[in-house]
C-alpha atoms as a PDB file:
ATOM      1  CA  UNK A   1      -5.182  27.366 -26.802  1.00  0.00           C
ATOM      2  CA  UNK A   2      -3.053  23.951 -27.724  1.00  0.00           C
ATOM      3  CA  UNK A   3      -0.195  24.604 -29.967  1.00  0.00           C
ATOM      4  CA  UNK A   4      -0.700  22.698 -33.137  1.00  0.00           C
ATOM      5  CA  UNK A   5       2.052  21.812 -35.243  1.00  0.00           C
ATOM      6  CA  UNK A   6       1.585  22.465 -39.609  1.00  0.00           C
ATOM      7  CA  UNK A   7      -0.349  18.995 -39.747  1.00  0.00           C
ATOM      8  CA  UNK A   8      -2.350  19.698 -37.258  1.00  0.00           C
ATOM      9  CA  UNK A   9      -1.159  17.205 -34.523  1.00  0.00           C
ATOM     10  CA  UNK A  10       0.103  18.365 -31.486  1.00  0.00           C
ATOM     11  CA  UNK A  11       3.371  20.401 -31.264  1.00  0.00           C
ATOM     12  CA  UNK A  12       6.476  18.826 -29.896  1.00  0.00           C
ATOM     13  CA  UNK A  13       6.200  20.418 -26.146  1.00  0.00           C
ATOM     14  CA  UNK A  14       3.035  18.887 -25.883  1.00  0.00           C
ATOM     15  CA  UNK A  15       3.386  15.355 -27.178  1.00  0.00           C
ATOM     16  CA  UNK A  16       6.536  15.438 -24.408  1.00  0.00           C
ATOM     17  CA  UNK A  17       4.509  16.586 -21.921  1.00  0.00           C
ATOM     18  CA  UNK A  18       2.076  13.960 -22.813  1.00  0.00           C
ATOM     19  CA  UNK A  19       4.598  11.015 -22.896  1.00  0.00           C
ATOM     20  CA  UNK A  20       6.606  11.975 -19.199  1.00  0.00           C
ATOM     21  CA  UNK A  21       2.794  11.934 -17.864  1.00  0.00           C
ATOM     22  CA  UNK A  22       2.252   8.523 -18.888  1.00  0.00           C
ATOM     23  CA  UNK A  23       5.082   7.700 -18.300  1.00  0.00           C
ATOM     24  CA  UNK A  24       4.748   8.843 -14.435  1.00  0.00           C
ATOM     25  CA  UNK A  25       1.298   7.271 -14.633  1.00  0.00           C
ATOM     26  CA  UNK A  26       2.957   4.038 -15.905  1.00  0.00           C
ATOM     27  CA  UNK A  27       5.617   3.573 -13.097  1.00  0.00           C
ATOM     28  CA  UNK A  28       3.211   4.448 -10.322  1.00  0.00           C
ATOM     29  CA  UNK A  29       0.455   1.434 -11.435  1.00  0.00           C
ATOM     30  CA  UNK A  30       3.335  -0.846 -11.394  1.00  0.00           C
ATOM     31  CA  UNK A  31       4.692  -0.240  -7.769  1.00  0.00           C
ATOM     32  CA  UNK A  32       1.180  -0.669  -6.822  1.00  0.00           C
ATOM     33  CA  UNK A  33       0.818  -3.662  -8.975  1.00  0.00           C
ATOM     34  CA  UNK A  34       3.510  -4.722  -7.319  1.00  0.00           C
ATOM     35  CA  UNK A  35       2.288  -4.089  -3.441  1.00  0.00           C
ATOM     36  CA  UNK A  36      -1.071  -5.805  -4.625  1.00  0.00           C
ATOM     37  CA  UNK A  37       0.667  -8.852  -6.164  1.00  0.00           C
ATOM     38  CA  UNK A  38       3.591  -9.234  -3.692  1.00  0.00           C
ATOM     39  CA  UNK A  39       1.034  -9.277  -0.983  1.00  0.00           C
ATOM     40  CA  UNK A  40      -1.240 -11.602  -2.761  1.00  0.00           C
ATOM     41  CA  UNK A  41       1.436 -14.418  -4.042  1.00  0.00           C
ATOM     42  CA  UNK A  42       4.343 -13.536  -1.892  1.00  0.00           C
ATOM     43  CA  UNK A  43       7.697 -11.800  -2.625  1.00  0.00           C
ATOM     44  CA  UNK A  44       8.213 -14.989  -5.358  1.00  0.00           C
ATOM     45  CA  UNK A  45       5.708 -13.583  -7.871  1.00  0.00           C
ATOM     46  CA  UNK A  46       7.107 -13.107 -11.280  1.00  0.00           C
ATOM     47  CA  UNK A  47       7.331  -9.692 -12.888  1.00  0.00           C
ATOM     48  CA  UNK A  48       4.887 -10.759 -15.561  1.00  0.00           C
ATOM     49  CA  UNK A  49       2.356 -11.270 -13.269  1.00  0.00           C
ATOM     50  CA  UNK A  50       3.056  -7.491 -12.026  1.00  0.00           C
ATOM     51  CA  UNK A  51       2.952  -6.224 -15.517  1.00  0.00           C
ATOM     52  CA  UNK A  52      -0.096  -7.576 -16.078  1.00  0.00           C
ATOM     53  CA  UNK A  53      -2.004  -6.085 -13.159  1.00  0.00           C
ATOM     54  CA  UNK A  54      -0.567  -3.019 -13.880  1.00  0.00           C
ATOM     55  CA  UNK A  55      -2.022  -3.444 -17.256  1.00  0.00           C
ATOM     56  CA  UNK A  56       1.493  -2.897 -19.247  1.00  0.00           C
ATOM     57  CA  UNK A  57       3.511  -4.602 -21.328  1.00  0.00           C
ATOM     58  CA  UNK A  58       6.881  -6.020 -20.421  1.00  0.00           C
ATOM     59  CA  UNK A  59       8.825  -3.596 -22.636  1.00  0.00           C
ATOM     60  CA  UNK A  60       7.162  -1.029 -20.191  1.00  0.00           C
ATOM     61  CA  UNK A  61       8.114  -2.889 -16.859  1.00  0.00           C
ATOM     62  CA  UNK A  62      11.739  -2.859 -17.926  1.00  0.00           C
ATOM     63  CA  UNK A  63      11.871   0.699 -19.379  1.00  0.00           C
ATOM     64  CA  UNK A  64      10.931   1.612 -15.447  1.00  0.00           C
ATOM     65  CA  UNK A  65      12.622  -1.095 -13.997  1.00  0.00           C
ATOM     66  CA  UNK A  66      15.879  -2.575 -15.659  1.00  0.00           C
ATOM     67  CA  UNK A  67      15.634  -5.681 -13.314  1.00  0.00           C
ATOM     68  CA  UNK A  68      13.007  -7.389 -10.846  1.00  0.00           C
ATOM     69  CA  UNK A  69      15.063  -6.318  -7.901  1.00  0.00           C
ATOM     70  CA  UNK A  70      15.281  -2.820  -8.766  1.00  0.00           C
ATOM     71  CA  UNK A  71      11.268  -3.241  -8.282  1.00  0.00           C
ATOM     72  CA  UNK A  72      12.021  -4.917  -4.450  1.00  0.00           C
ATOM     73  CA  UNK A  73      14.714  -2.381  -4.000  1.00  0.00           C
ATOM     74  CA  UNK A  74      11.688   0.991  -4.863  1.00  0.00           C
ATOM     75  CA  UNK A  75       9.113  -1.030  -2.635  1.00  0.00           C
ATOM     76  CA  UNK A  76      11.762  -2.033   0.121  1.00  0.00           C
ATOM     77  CA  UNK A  77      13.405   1.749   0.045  1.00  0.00           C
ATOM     78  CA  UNK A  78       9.367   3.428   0.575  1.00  0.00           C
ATOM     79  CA  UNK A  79       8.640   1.255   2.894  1.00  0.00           C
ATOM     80  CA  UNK A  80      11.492   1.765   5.253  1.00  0.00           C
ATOM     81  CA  UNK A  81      11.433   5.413   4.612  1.00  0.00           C
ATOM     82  CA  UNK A  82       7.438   5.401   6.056  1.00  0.00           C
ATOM     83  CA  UNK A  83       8.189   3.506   9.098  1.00  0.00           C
ATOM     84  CA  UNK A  84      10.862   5.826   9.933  1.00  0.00           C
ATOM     85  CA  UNK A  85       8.864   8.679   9.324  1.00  0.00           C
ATOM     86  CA  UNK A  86       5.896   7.207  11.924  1.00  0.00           C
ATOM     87  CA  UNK A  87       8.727   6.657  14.184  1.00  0.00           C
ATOM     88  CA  UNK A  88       9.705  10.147  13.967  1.00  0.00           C
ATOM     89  CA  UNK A  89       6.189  11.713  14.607  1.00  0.00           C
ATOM     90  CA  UNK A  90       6.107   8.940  17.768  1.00  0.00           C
ATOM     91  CA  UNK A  91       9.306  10.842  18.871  1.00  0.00           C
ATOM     92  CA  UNK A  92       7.497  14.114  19.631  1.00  0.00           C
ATOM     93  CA  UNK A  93       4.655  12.361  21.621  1.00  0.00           C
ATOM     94  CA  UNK A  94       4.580  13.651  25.549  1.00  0.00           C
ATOM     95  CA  UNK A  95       4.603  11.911  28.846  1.00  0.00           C
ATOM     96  CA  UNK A  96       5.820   8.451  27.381  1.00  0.00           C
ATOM     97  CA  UNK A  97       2.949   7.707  24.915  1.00  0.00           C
ATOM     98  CA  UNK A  98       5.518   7.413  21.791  1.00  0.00           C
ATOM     99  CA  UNK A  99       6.130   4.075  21.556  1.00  0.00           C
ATOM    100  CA  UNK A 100       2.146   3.441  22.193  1.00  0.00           C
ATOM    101  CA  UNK A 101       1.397   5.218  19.473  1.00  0.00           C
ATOM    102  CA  UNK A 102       4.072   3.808  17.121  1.00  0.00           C
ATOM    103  CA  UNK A 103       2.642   0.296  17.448  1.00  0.00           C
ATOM    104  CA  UNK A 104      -0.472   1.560  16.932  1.00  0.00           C
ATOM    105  CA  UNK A 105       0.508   3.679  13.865  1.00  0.00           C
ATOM    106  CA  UNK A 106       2.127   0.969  12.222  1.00  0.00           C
ATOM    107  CA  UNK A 107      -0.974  -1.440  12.527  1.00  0.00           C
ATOM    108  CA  UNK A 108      -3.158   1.399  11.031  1.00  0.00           C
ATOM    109  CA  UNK A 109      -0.502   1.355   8.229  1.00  0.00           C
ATOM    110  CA  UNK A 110      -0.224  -2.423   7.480  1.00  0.00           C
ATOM    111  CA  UNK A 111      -3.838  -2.232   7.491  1.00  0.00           C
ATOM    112  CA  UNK A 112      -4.267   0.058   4.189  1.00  0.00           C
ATOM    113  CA  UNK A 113      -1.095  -1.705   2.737  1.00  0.00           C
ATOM    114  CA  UNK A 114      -1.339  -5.387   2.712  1.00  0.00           C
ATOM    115  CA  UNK A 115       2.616  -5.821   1.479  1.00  0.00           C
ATOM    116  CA  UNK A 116       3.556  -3.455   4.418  1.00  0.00           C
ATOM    117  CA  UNK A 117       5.858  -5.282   6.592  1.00  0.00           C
ATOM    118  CA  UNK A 118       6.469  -8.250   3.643  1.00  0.00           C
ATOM    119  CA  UNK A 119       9.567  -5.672   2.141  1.00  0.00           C
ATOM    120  CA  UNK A 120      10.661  -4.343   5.473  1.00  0.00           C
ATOM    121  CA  UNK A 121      13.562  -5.847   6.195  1.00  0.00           C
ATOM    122  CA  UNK A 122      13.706  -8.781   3.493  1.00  0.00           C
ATOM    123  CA  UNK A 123      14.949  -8.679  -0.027  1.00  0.00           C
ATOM    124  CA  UNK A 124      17.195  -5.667   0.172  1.00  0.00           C
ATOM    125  CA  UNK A 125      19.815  -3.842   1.687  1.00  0.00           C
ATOM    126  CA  UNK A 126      18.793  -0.425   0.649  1.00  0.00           C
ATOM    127  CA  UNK A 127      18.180   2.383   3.370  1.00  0.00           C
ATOM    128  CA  UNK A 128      19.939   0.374   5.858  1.00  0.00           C
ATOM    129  CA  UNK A 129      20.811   3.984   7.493  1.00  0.00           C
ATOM    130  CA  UNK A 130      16.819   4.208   7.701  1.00  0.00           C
ATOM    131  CA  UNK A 131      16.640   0.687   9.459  1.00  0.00           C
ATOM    132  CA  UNK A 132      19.544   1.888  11.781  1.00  0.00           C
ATOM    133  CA  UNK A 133      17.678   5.298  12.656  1.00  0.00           C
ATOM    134  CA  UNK A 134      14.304   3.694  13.061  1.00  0.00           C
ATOM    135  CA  UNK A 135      15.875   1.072  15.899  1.00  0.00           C
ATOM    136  CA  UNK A 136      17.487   3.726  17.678  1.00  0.00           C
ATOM    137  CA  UNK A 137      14.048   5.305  18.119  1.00  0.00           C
ATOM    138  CA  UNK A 138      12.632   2.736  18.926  1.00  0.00           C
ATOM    139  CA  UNK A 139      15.268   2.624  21.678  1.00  0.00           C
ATOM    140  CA  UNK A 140      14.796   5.549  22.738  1.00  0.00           C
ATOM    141  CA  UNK A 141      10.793   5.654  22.836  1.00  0.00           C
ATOM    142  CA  UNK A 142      10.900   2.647  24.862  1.00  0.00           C
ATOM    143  CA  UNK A 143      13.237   4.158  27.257  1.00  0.00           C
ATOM    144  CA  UNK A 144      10.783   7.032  27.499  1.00  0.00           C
ATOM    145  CA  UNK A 145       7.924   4.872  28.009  1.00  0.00           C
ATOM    146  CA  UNK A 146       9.739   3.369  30.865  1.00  0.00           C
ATOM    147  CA  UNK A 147      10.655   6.186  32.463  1.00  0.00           C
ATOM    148  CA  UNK A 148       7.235   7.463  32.509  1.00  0.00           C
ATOM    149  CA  UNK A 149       5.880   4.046  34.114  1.00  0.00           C
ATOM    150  CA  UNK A 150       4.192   2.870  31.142  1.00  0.00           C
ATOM    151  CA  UNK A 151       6.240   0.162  30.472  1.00  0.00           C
ATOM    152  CA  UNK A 152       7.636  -2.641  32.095  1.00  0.00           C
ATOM    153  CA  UNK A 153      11.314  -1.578  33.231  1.00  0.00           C
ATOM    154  CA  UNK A 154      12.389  -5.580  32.136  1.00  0.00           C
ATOM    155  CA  UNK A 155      11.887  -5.042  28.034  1.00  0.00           C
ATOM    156  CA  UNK A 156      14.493  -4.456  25.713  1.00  0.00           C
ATOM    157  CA  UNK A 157      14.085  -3.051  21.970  1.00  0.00           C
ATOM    158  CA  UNK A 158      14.163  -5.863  20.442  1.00  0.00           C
ATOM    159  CA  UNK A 159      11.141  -7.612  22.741  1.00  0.00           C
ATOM    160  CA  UNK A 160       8.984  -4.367  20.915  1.00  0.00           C
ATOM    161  CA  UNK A 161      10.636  -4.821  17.561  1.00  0.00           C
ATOM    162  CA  UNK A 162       9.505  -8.653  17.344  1.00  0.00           C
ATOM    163  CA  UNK A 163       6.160  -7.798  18.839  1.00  0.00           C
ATOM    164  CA  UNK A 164       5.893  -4.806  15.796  1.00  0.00           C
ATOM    165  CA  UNK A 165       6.789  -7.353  13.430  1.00  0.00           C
ATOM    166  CA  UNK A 166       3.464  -9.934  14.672  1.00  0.00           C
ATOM    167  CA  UNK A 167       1.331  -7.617  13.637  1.00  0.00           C
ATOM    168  CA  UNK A 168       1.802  -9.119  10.731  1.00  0.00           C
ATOM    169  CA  UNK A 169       0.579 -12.533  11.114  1.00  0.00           C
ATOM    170  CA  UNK A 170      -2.651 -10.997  12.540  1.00  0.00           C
ATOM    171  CA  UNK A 171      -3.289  -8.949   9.768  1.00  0.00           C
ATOM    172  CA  UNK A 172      -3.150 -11.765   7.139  1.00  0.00           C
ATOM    173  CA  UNK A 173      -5.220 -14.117   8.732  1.00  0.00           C
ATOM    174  CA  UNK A 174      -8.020 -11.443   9.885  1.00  0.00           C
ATOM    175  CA  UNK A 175      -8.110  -8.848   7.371  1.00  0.00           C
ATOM    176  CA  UNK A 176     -10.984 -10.543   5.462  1.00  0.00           C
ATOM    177  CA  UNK A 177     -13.302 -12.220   8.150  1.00  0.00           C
ATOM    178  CA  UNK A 178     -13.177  -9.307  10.659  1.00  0.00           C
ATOM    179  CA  UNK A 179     -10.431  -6.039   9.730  1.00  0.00           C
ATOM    180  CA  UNK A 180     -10.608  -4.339  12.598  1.00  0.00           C
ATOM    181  CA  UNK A 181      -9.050  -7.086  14.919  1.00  0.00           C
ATOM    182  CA  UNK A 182      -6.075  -6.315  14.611  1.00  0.00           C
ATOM    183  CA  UNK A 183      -6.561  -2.983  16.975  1.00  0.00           C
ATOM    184  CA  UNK A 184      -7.896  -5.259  19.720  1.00  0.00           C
ATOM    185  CA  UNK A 185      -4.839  -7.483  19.297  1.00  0.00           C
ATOM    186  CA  UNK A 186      -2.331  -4.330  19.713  1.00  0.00           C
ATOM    187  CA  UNK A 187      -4.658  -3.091  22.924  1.00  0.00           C
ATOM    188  CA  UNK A 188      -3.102  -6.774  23.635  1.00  0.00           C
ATOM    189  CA  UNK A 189      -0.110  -6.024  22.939  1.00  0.00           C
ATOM    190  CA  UNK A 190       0.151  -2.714  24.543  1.00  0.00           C
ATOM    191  CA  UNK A 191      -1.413  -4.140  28.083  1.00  0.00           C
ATOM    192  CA  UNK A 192       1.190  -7.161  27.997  1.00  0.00           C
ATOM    193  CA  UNK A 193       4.218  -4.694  27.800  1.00  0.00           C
ATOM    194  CA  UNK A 194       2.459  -2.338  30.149  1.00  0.00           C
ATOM    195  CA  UNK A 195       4.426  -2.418  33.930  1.00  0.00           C
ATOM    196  CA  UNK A 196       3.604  -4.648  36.319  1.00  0.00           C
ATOM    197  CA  UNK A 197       3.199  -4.461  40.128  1.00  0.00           C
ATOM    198  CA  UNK A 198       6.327  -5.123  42.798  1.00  0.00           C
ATOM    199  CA  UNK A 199       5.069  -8.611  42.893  1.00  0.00           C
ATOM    200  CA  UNK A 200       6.018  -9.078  39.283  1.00  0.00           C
ATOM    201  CA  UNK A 201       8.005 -12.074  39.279  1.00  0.00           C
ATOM    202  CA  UNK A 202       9.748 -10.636  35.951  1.00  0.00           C
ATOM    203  CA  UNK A 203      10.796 -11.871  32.402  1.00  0.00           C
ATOM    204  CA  UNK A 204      12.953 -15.264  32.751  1.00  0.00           C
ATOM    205  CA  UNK A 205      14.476 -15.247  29.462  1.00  0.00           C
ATOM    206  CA  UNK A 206      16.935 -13.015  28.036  1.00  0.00           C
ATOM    207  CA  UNK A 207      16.001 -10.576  24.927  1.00  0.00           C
ATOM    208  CA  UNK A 208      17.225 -11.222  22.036  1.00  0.00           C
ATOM    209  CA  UNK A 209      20.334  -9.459  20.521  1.00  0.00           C
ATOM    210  CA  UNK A 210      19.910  -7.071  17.584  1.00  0.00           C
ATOM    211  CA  UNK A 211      21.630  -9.184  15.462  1.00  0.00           C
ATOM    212  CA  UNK A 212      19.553 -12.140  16.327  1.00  0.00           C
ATOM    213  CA  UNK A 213      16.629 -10.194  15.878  1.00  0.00           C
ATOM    214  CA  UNK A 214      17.767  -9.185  12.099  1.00  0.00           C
ATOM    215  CA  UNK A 215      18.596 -13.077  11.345  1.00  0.00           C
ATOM    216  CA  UNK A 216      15.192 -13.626  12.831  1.00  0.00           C
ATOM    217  CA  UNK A 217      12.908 -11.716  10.220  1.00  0.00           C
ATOM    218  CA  UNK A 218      15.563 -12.058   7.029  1.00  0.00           C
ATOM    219  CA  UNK A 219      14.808 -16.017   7.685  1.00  0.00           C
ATOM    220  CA  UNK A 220      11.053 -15.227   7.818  1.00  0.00           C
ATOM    221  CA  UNK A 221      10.741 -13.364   4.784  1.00  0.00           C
ATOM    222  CA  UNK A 222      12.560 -15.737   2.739  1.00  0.00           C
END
């Protein structure tokens, strides 16, 4: 039975209960206010404009968030976290099929989550120790991959981080007219990084360096 304070409203434990759930409630429409919005009108959109999806008022955005870019930091820190943890499960696949899966794990989850990629590296330097663990997977299930003859011996981490990082482009301008492209364009993907025959005259420019690579998608997502 609810306790009932002496005019009849609800006791004290209660009405706290009742104000951390909305409260909870609150915060969570807003950082998906924010995915929706951010993926809509780009990182630029204006907290109001958040809000207002979310169907609070300002005083209510701040209360959860004292500035905009504690908002980018939440969105950029989840984000980075889930990559990492696909990367992980990759890590554990058998005779070289990690890094296949990866790309294909990470176009499955762009797919449900139209801001995916937009926070992944742009914006924010939280988790950077995520970012670092994430590329030295992807290091190493690319080395797998080649050992096992899946892969072309001539690619280097960065070749599959920049390819990862297309998906988005083919997710924005498909993912109205026809959704499911996108897994034809990473069976693409997958079959250009595959290895090639002896003939294979081989790659005749050099990869790009991590750091390059960084500068590369920083500048995009600006």
């Amino acid at each position: 039975m609810e306790d009932v304070g002496s005019d009849g409203g609800k006791s004290a434990p209660v009405r706290r209960r009742a104000v951390r759930r909305e409260a909870v409630e609150n915060r969570a429409r807003l950082l998906q206010a924010a995915r929706e919005v951010f993926a809509q009108r780009g990182p630029d959109a204006r907290v109001e404009e958040i809000a207002q999806a979310a169907g609070v008022g300002m005083g209510t955005f701040y209360r959860n968030f004292t500035t905009r870019q504690a908002l980018v930091d939440e969105l950029v820190a989840d984000v980075r976290h889930r990559l990492l943890e696909l990367a992980r499960r990759a890590r554990g696949a058998q005779d070289g099929t990690g890094l296949e899966r990866l790309l294909r794990d990470a176009g499955r989850a762009q797919a449900r989550d139209p801001g995916y990629m937009q926070f992944l590296w742009s914006r924010s330097t939280v988790e950077q120790a995520a970012v670092d663990e994430f590329l030295v997977l992807l290091a190493d299930l690319l080395a797998d991959a080649q050992e096992a003859g899946r892969i072309r011996p001539d690619l280097a981490a960065t070749d599959v981080w920049m390819t990862l990082w297309s998906l988005r482009g083919i997710l924005e301008m498909t993912r109205t007219a026809a959704p499911r492209a996108w897994q034809r364009h990473v069976d693409l993907m997958i079959a250009g990084l595959r290895a090639r025959p002896d003939g294979d005259v081989g790659l005749t420019t050099r990869p790009m360096t991590v750091t390059q690579a960084r500068r590369c998608i920083q500048e995009a997502s600006h």
